[in-house]
C-alpha atoms as a PDB file:
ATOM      1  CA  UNK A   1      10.965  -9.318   1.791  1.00  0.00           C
ATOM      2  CA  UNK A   2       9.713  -6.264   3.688  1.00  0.00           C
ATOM      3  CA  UNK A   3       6.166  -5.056   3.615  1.00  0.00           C
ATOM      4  CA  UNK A   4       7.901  -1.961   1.582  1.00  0.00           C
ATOM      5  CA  UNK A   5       9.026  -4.132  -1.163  1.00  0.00           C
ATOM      6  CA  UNK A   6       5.999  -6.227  -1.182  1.00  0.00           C
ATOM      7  CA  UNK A   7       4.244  -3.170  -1.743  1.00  0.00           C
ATOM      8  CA  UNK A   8       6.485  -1.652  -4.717  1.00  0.00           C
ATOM      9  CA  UNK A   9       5.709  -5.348  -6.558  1.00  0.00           C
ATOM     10  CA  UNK A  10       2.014  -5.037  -5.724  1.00  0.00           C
ATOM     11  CA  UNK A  11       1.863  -1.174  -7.782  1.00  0.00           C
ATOM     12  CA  UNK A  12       4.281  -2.408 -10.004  1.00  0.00           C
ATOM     13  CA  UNK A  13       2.074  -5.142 -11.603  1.00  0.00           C
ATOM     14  CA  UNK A  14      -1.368  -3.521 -10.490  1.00  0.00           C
ATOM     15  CA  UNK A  15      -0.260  -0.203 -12.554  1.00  0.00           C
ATOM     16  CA  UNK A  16       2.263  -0.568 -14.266  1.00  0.00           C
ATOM     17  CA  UNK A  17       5.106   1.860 -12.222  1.00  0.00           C
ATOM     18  CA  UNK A  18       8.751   0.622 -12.620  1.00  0.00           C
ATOM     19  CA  UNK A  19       9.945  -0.651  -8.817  1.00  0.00           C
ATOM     20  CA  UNK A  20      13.284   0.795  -9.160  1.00  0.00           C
ATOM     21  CA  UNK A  21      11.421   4.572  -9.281  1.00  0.00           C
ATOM     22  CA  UNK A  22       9.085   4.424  -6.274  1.00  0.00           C
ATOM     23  CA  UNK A  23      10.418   6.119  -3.267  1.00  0.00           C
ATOM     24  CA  UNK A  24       8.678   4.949   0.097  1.00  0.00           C
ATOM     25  CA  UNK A  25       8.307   8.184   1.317  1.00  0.00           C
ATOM     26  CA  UNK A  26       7.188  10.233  -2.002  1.00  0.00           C
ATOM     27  CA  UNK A  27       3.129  10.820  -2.033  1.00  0.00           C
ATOM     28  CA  UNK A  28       0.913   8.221  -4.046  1.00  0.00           C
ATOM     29  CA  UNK A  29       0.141  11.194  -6.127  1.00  0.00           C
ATOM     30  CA  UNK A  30       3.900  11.412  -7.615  1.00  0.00           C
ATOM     31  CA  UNK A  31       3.438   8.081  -9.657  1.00  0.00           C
ATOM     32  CA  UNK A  32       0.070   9.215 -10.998  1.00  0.00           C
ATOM     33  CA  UNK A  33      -1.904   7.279  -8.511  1.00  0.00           C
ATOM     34  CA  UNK A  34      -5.143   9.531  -7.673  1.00  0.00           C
ATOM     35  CA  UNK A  35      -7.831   8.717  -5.162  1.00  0.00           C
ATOM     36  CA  UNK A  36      -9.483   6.308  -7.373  1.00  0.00           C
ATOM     37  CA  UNK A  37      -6.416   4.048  -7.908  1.00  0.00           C
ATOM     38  CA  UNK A  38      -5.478   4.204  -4.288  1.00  0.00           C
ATOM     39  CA  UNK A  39      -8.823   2.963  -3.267  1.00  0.00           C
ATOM     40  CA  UNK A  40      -8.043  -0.070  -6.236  1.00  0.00           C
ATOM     41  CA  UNK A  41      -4.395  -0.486  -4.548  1.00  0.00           C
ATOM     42  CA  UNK A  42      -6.345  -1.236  -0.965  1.00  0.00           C
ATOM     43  CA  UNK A  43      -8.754  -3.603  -2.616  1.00  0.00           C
ATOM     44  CA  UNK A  44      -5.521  -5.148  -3.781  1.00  0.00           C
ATOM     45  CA  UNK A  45      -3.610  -5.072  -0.430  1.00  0.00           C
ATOM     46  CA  UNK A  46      -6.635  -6.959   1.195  1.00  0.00           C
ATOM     47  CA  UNK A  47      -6.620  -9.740  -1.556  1.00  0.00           C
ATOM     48  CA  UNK A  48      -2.371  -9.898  -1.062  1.00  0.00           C
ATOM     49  CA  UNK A  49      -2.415  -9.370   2.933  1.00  0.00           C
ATOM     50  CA  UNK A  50      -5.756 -10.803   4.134  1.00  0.00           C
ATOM     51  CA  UNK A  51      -6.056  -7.674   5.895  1.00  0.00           C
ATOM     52  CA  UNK A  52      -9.175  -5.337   5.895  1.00  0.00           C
ATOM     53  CA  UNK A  53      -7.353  -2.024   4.985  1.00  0.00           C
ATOM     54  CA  UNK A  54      -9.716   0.837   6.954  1.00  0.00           C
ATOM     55  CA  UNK A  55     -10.920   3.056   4.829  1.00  0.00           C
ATOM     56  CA  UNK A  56     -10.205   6.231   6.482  1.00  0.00           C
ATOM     57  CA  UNK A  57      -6.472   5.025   5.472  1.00  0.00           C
ATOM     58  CA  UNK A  58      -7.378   5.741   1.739  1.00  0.00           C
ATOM     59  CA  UNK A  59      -7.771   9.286   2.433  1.00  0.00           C
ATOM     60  CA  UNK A  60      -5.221   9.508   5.533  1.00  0.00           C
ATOM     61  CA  UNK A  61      -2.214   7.618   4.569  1.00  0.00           C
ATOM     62  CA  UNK A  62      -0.356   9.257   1.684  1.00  0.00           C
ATOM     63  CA  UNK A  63       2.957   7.367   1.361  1.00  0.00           C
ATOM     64  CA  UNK A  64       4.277   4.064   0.442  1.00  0.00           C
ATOM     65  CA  UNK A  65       5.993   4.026   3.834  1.00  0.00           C
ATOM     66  CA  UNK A  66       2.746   4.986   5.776  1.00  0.00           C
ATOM     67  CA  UNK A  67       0.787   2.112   4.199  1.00  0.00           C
ATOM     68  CA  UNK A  68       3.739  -0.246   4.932  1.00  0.00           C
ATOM     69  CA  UNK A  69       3.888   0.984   8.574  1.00  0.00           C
ATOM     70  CA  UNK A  70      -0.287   0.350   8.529  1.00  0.00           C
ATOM     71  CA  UNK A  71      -0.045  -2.810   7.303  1.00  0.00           C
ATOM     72  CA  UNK A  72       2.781  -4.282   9.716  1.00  0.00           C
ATOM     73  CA  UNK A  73       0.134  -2.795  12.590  1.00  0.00           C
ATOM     74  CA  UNK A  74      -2.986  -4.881  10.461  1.00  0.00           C
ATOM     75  CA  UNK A  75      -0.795  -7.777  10.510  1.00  0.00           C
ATOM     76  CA  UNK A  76       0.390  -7.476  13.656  1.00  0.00           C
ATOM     77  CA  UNK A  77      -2.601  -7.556  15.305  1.00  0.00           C
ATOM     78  CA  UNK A  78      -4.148 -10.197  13.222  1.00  0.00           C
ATOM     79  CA  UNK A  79      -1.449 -12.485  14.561  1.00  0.00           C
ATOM     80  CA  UNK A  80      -2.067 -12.022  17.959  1.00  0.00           C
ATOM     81  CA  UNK A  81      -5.783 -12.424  17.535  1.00  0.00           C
END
């Protein structure tokens, strides 16, 4: 499963947004996600990924896609550590 998928099944049972609708590249903001809930959906991503999520990338990254990419970088550097 890619980190894009994993992702869509993390906001679909954190809040509730069908799968099937989220497009990876459509802002957090189009599935009613504000600041608030972002900063609740990295909490969540460190719990699923055990990965420290920065927190600049609550406020930078924007997109499904970008968080994706961000993780795969996180994880990808936690292996080789």
């Amino acid at each position: 499963m890619s980190t894009v998928d994993q992702l869509k099944h993390l906001i679909h049972d954190k809040f509730g947004v069908a799968s099937e609708a989220i497009d990876p590249d459509a802002p957090f903001a189009s599935y009613d996600l504000d600041s608030l809930t972002v900063a609740e959906l990295m909490f969540a991503i460190d719990d699923e990924f055990h990965v420290i999520v920065p927190d600049e990338a609550a406020l930078t990254v924007t997109t499904l896609r970008g968080l994706a990419d961000l993780l795969d970088t996180l994880l990808a550097q936690k292996r080789a550590a």
